[in-house]
PDB file of N, CA and C in Angstrom:
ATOM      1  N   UNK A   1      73.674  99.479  59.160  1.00  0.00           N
ATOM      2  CA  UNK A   1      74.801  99.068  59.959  1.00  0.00           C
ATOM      3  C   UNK A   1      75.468 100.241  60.694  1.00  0.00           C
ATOM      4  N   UNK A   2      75.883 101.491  60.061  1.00  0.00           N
ATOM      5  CA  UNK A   2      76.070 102.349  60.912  1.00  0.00           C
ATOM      6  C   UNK A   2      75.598 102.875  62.214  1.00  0.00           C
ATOM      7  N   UNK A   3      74.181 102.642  61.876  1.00  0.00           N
ATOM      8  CA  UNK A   3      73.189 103.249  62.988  1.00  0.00           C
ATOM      9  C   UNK A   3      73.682 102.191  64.291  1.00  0.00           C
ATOM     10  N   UNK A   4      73.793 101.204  64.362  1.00  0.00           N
ATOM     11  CA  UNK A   4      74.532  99.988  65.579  1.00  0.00           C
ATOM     12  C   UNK A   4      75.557 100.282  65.935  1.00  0.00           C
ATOM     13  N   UNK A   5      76.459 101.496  65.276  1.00  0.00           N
ATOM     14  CA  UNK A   5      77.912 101.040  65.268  1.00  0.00           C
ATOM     15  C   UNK A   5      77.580 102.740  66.138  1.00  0.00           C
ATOM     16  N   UNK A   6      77.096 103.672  66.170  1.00  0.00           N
ATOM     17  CA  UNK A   6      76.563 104.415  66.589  1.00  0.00           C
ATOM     18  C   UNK A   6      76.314 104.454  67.936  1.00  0.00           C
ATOM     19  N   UNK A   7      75.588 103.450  68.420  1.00  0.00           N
ATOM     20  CA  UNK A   7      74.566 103.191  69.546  1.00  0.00           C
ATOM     21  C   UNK A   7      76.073 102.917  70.640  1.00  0.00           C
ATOM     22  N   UNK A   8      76.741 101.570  69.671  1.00  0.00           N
ATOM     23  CA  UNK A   8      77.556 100.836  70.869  1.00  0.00           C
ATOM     24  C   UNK A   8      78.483 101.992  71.398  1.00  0.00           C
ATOM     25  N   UNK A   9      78.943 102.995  69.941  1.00  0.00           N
ATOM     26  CA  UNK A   9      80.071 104.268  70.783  1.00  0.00           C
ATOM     27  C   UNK A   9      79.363 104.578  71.683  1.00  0.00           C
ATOM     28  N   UNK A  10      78.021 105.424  71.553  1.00  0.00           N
ATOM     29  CA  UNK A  10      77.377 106.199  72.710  1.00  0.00           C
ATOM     30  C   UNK A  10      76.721 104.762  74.134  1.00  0.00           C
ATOM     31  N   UNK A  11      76.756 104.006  74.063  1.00  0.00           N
ATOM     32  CA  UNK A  11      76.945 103.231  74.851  1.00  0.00           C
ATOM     33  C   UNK A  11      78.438 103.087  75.768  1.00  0.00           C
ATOM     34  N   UNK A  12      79.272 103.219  74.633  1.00  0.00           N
ATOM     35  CA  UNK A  12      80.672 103.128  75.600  1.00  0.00           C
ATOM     36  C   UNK A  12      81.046 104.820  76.452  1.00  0.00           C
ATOM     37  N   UNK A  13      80.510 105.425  75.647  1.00  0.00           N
ATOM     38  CA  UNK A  13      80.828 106.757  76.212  1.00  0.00           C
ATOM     39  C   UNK A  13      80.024 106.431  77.770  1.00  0.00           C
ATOM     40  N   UNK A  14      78.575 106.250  77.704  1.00  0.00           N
ATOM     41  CA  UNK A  14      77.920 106.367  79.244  1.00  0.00           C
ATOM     42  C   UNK A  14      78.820 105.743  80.357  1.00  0.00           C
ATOM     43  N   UNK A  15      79.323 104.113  79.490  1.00  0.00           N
ATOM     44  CA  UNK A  15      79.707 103.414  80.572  1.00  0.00           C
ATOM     45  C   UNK A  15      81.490 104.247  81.127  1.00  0.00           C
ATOM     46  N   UNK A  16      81.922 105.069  80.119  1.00  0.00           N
ATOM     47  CA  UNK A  16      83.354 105.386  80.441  1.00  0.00           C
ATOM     48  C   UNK A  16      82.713 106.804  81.496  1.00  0.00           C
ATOM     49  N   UNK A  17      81.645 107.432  81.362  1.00  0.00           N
ATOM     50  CA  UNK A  17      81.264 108.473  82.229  1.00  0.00           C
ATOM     51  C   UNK A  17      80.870 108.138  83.393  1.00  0.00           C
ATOM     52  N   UNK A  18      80.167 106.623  83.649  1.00  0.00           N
ATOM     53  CA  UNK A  18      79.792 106.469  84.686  1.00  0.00           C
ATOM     54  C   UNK A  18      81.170 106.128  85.773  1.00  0.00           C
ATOM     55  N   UNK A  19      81.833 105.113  84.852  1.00  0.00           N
ATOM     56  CA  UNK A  19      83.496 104.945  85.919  1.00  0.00           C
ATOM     57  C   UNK A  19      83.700 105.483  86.218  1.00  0.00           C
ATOM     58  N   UNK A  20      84.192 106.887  85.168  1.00  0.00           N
ATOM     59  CA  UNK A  20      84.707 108.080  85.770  1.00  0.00           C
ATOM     60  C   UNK A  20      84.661 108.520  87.351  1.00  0.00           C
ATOM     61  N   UNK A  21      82.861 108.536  87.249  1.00  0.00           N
ATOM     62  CA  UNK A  21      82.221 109.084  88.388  1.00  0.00           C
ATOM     63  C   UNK A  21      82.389 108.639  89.164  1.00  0.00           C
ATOM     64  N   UNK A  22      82.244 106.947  88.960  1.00  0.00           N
ATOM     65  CA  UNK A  22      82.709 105.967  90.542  1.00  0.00           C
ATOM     66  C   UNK A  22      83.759 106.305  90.981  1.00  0.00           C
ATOM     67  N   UNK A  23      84.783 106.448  89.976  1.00  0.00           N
ATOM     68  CA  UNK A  23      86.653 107.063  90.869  1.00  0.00           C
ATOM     69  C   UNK A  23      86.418 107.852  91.827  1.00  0.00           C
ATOM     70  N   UNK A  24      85.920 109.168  90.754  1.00  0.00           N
ATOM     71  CA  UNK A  24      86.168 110.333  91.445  1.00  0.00           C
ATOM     72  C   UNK A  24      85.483 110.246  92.878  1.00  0.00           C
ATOM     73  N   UNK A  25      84.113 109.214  93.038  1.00  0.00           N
ATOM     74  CA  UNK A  25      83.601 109.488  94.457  1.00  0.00           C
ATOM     75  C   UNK A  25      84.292 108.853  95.050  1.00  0.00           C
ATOM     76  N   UNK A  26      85.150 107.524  94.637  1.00  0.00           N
ATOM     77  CA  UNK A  26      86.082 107.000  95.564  1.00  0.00           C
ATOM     78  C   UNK A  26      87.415 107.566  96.352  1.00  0.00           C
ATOM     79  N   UNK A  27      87.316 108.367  95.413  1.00  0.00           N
ATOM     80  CA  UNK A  27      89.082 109.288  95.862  1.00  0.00           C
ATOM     81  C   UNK A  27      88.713 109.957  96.744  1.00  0.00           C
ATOM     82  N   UNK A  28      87.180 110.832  96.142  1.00  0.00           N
ATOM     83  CA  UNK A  28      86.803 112.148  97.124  1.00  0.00           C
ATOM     84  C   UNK A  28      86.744 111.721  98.749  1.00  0.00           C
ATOM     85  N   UNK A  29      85.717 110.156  98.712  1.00  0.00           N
ATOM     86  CA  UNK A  29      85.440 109.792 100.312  1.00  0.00           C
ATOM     87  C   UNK A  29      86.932 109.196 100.875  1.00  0.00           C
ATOM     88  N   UNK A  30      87.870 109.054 100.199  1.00  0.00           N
ATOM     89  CA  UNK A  30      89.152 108.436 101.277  1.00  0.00           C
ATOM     90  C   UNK A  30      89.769 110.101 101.203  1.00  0.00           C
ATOM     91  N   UNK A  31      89.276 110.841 101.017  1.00  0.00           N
ATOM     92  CA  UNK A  31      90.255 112.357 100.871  1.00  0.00           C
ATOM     93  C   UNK A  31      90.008 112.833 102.255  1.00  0.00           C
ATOM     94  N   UNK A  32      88.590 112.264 102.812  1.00  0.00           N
ATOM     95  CA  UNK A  32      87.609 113.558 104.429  1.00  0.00           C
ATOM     96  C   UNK A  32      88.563 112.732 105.496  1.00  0.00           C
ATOM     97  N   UNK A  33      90.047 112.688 105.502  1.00  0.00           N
ATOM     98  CA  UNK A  33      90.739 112.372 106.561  1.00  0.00           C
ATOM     99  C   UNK A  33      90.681 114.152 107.515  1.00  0.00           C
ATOM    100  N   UNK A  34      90.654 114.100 109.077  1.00  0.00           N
ATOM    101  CA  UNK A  34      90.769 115.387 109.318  1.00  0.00           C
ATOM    102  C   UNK A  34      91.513 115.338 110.685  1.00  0.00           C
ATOM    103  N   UNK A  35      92.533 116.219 110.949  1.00  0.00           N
ATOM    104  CA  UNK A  35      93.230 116.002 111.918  1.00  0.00           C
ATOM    105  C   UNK A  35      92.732 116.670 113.365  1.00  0.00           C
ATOM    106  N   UNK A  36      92.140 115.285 114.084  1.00  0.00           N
ATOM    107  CA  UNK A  36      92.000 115.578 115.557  1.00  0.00           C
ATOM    108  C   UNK A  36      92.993 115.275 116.667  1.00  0.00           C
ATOM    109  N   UNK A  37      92.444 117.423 117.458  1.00  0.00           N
ATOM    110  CA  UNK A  37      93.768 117.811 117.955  1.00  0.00           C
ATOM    111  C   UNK A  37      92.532 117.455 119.555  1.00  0.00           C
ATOM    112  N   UNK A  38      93.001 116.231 120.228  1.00  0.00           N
ATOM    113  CA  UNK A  38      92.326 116.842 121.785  1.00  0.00           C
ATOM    114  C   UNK A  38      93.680 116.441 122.751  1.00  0.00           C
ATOM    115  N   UNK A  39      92.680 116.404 123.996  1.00  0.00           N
ATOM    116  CA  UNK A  39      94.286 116.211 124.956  1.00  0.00           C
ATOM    117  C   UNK A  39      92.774 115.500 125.995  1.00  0.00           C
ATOM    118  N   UNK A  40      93.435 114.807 126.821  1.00  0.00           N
ATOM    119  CA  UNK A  40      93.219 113.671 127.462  1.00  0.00           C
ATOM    120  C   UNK A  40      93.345 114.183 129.545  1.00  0.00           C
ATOM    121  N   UNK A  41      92.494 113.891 129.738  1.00  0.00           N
ATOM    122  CA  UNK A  41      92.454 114.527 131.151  1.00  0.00           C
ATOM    123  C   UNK A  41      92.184 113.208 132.085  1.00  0.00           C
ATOM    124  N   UNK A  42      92.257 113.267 133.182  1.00  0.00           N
ATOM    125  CA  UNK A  42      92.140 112.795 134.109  1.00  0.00           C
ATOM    126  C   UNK A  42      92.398 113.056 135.346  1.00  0.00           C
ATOM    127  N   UNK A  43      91.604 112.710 136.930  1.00  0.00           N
ATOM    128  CA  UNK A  43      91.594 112.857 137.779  1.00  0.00           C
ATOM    129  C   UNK A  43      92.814 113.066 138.807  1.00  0.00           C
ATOM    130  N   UNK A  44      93.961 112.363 138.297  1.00  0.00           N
ATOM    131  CA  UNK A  44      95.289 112.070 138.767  1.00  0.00           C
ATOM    132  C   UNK A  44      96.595 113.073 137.463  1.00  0.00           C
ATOM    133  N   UNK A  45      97.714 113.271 138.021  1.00  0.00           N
ATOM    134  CA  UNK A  45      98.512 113.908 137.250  1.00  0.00           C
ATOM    135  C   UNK A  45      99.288 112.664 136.370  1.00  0.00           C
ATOM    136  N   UNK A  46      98.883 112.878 134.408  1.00  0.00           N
ATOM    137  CA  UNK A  46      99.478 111.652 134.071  1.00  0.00           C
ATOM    138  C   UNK A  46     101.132 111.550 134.413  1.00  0.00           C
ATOM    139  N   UNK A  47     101.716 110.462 134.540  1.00  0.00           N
ATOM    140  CA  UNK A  47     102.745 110.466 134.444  1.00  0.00           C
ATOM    141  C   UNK A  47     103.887 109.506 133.565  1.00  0.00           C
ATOM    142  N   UNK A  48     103.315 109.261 132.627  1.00  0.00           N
ATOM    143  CA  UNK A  48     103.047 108.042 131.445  1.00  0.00           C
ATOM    144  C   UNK A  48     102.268 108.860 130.398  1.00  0.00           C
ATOM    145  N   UNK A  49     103.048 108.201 128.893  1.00  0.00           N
ATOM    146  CA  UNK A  49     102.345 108.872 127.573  1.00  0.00           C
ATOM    147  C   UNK A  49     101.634 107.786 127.555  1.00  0.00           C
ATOM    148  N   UNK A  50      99.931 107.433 126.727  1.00  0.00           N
ATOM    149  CA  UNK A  50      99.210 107.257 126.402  1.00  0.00           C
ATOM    150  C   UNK A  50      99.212 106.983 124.890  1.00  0.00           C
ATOM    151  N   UNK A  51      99.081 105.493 124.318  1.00  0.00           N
ATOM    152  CA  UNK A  51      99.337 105.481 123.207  1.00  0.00           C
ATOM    153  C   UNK A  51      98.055 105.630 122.461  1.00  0.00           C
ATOM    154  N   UNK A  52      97.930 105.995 121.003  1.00  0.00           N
ATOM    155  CA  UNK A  52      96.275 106.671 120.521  1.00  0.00           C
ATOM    156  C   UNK A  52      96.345 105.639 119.119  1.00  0.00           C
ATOM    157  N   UNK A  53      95.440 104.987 118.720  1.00  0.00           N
ATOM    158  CA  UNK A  53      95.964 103.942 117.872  1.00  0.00           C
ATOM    159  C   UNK A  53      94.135 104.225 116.799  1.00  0.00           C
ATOM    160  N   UNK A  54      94.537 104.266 115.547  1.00  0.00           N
ATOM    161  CA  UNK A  54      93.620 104.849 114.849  1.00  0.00           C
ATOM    162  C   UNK A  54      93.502 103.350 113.596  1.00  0.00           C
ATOM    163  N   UNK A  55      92.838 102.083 114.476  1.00  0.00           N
ATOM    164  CA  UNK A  55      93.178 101.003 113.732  1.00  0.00           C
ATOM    165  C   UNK A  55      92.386 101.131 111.747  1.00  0.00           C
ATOM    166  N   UNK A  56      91.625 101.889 111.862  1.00  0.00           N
ATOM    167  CA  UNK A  56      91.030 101.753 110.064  1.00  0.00           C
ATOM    168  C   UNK A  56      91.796 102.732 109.908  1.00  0.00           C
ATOM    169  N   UNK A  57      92.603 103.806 109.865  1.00  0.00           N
ATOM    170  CA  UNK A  57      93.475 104.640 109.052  1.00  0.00           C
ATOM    171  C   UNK A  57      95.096 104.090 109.043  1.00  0.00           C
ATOM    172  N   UNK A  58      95.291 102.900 110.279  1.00  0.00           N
ATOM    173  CA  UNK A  58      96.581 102.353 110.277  1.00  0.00           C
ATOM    174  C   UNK A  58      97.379 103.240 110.598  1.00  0.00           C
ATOM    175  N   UNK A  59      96.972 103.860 111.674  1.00  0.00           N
ATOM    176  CA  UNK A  59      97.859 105.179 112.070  1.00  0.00           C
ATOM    177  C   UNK A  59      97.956 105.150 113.510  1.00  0.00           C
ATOM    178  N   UNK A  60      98.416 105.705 114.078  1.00  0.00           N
ATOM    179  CA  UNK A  60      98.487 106.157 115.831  1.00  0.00           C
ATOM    180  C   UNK A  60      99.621 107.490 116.163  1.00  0.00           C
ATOM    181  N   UNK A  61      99.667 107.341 117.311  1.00  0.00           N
ATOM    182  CA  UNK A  61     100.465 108.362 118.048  1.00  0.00           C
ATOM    183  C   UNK A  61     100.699 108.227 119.067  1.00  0.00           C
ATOM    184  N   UNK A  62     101.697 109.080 119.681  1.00  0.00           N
ATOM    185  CA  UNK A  62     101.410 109.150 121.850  1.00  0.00           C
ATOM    186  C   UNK A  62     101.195 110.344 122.002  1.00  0.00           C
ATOM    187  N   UNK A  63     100.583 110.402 123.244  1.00  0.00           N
ATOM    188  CA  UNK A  63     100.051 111.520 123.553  1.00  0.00           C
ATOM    189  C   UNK A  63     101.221 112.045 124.208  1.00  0.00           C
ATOM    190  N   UNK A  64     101.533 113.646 124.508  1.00  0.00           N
ATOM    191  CA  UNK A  64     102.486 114.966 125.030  1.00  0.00           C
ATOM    192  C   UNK A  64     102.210 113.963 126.452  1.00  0.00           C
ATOM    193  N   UNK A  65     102.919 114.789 127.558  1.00  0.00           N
ATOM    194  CA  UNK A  65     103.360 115.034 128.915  1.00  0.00           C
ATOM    195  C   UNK A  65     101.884 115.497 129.244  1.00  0.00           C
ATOM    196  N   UNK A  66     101.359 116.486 128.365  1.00  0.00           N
ATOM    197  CA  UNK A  66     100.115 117.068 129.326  1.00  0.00           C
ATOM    198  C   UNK A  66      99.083 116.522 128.856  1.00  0.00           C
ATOM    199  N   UNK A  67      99.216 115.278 128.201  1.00  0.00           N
ATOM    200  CA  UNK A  67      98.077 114.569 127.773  1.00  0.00           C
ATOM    201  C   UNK A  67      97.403 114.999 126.556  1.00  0.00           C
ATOM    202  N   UNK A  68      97.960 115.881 125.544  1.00  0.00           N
ATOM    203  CA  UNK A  68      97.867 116.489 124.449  1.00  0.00           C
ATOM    204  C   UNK A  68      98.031 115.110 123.307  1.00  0.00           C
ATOM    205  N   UNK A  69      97.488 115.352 122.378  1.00  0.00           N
ATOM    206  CA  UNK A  69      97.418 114.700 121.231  1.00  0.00           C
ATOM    207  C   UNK A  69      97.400 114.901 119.619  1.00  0.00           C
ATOM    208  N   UNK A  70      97.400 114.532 118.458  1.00  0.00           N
ATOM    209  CA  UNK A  70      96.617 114.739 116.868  1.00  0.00           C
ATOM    210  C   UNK A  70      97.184 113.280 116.366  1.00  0.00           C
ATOM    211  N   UNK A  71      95.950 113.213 115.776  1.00  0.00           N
ATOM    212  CA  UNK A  71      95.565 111.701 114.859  1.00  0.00           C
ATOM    213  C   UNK A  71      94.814 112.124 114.192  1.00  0.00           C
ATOM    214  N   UNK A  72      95.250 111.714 112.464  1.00  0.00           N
ATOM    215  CA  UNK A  72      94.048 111.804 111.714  1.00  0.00           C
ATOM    216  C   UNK A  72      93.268 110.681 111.599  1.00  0.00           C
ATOM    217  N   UNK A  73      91.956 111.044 111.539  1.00  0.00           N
ATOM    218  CA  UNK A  73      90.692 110.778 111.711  1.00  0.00           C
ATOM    219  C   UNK A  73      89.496 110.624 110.749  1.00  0.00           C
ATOM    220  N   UNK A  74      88.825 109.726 110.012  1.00  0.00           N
ATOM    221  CA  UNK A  74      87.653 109.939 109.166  1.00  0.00           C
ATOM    222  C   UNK A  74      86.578 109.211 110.143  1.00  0.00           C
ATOM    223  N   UNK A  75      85.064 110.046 109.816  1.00  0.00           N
ATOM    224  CA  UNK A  75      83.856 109.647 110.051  1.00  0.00           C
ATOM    225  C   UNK A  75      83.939 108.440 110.444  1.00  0.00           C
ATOM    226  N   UNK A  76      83.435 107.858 111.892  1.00  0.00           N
ATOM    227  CA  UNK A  76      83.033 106.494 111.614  1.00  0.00           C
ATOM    228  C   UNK A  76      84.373 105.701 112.414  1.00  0.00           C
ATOM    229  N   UNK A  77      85.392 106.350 112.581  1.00  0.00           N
ATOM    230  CA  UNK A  77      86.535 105.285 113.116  1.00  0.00           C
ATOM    231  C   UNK A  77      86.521 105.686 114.437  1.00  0.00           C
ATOM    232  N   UNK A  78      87.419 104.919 114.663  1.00  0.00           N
ATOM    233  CA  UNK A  78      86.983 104.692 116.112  1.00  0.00           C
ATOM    234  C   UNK A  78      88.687 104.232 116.807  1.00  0.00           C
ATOM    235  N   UNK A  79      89.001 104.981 117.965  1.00  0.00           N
ATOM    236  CA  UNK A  79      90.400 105.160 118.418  1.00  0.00           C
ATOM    237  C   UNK A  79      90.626 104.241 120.176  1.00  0.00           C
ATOM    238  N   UNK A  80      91.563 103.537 119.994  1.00  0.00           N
ATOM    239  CA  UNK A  80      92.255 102.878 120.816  1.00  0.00           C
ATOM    240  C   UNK A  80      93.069 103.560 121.386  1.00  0.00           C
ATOM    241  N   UNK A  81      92.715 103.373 123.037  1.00  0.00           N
ATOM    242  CA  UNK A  81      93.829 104.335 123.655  1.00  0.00           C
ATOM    243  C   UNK A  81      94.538 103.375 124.685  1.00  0.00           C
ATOM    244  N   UNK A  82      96.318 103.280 124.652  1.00  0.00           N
ATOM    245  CA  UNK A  82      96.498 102.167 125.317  1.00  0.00           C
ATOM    246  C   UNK A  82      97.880 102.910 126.245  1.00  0.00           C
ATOM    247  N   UNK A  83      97.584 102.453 127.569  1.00  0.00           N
ATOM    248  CA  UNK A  83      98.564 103.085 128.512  1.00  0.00           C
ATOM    249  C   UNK A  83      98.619 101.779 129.867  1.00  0.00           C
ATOM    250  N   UNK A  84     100.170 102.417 130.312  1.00  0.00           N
ATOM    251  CA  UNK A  84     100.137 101.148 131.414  1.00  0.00           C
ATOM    252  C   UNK A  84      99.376 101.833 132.978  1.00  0.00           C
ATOM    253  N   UNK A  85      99.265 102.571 133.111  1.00  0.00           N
ATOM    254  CA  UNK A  85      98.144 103.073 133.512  1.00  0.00           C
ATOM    255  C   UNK A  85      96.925 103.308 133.508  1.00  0.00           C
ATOM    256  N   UNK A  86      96.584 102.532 132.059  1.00  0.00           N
ATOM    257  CA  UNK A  86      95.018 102.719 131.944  1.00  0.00           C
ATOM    258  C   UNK A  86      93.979 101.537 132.669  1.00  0.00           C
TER     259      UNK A  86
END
């Protein structure tokens, strides 16, 4: 009977090591947020801010006078840019 009672601890240990691991990769991949700095050009002098809308981080911004910007940013998303000029 011991020898069972044995198995199931080292059984619970794997399964509490493997969670572990799932967290930690979960925390690590929502951590690679990185702040992109660009600025926004165009043919004409803007004269209107430019709104920057970062819909999977639930974030945005407006862009400066000179069309300057920062939004953080992870892999893979993808940014809305909304102006009454656009």
């Amino acid at each position: 009977m011991p020898e069972a009672l044995s198995t199931y601890s080292i059984k619970t240990q794997w399964i509490c090591i493997g969670i572990y691991f799932f967290l930690s990769s979960y925390t690590g991949f929502s951590q690679s947020k990185v702040k992109l700095k660009r600025k926004i050009t165009t043919d004409s002098v803007l004269d209107f801010q430019v709104n920057i809308i970062n819909p999977s981080q639930h974030t945005g911004t407006i862009s400066k006078k000179d069309g300057s910007f920062e939004v953080f940013v992870s892999k893979g998303d993808e940014l809305i840019f909304y102006g009454d000029g656009l």
